[in-house]
Protein backbone atom coordinates (compact mmCIF):
# COMPACT_ATOMS: atom_id res chain seq x y z
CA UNK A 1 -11.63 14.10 -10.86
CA UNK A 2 -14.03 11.24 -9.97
CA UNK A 3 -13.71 9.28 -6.85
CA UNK A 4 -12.91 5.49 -7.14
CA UNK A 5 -12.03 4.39 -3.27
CA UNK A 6 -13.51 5.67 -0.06
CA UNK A 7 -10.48 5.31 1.76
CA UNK A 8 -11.16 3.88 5.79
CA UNK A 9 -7.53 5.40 6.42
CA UNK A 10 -4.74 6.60 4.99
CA UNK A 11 -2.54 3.73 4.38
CA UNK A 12 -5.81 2.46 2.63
CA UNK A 13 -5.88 5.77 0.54
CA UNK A 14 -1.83 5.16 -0.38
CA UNK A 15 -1.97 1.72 -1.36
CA UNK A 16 -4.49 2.40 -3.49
CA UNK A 17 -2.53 5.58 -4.93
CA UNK A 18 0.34 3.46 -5.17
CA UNK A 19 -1.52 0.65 -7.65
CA UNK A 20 -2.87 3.53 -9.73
CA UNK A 21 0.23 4.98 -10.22
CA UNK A 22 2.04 2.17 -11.04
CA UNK A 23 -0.70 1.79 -13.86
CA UNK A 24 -0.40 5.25 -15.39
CA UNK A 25 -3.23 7.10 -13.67
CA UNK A 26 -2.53 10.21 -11.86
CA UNK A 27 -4.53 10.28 -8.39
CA UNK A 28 -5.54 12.58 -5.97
CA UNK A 29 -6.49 12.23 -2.11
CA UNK A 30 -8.83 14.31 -1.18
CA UNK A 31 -9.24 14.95 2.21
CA UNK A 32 -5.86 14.11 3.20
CA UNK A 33 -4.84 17.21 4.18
CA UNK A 34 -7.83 16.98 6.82
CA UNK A 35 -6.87 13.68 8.72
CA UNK A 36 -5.29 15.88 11.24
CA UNK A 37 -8.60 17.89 12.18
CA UNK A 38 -9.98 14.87 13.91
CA UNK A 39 -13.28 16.11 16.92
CA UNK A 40 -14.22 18.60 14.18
CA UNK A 41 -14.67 16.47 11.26
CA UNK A 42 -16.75 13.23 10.71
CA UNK A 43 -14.91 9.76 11.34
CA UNK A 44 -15.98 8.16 7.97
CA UNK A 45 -15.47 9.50 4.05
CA UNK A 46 -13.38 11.98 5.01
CA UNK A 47 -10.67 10.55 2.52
CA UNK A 48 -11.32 9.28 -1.16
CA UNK A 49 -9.00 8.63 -3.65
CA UNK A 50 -10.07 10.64 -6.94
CA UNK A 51 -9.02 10.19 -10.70
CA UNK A 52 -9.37 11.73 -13.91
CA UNK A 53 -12.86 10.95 -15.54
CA UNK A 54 -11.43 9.16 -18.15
CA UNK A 55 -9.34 7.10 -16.33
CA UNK A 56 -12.04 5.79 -14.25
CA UNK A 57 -13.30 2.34 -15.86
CA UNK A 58 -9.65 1.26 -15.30
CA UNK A 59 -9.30 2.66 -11.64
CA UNK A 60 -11.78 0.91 -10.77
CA UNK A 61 -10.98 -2.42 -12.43
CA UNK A 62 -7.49 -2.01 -10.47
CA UNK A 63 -8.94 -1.27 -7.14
CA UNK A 64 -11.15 -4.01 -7.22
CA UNK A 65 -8.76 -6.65 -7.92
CA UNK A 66 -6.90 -4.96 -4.70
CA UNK A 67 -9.88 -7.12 -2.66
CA UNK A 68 -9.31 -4.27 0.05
CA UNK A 69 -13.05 -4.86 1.02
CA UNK A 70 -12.33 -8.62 1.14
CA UNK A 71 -12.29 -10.22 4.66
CA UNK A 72 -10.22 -13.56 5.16
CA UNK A 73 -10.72 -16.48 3.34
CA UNK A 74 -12.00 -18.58 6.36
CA UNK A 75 -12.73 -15.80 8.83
CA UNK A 76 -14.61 -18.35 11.34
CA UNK A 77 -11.82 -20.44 11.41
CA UNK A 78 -14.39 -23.44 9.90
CA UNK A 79 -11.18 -25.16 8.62
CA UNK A 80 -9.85 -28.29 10.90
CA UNK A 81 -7.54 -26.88 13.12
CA UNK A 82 -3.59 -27.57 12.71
CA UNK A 83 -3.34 -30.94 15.51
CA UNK A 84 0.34 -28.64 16.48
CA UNK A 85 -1.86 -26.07 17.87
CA UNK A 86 -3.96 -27.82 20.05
CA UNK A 87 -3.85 -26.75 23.57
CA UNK A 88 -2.60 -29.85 25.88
């Protein structure tokens, strides 16, 4: 198994699983059985999502059309604000 997400958190990890399998490619989370173990265990890349070797040039076309790593489109707001919303 080769990873192809470093999952932030768990729902991460699943949606990710989720897109896989609804491709054909088995997954694994490893690390998932250690979320619980929090104080003892680093806070980051405790959780990647792992497929089969073979699989992986497709994995990872699929996660990165997920844009999980993506911010907003307009994350400063640059865009003129809606006139409705204006304070008064």
């Amino acid at each position: 198994m080769k990873p192809v997400y470093d999952a932030a958190n768990l729902i991460d990890a699943h949606l990710v699983r989720h897109a896989l399998e609804d491709a054909g490619i088995p997954v694994f989370i490893a690390g998932e059985s250690l979320t619980g173990g929090m104080g003892d265990l680093p806070l980051h890349g405790l959780l990647r999502v792992c497929v089969p070797e073979a699989a992986w040039p497709e994995a990872d076309a699929i996660v990165q059309a997920l844009g999980l790593g993506d911010g907003p489109a307009d994350p400063a707001g640059d865009s003129a604000p809606d006139p409705a919303l204006r304070p008064v």
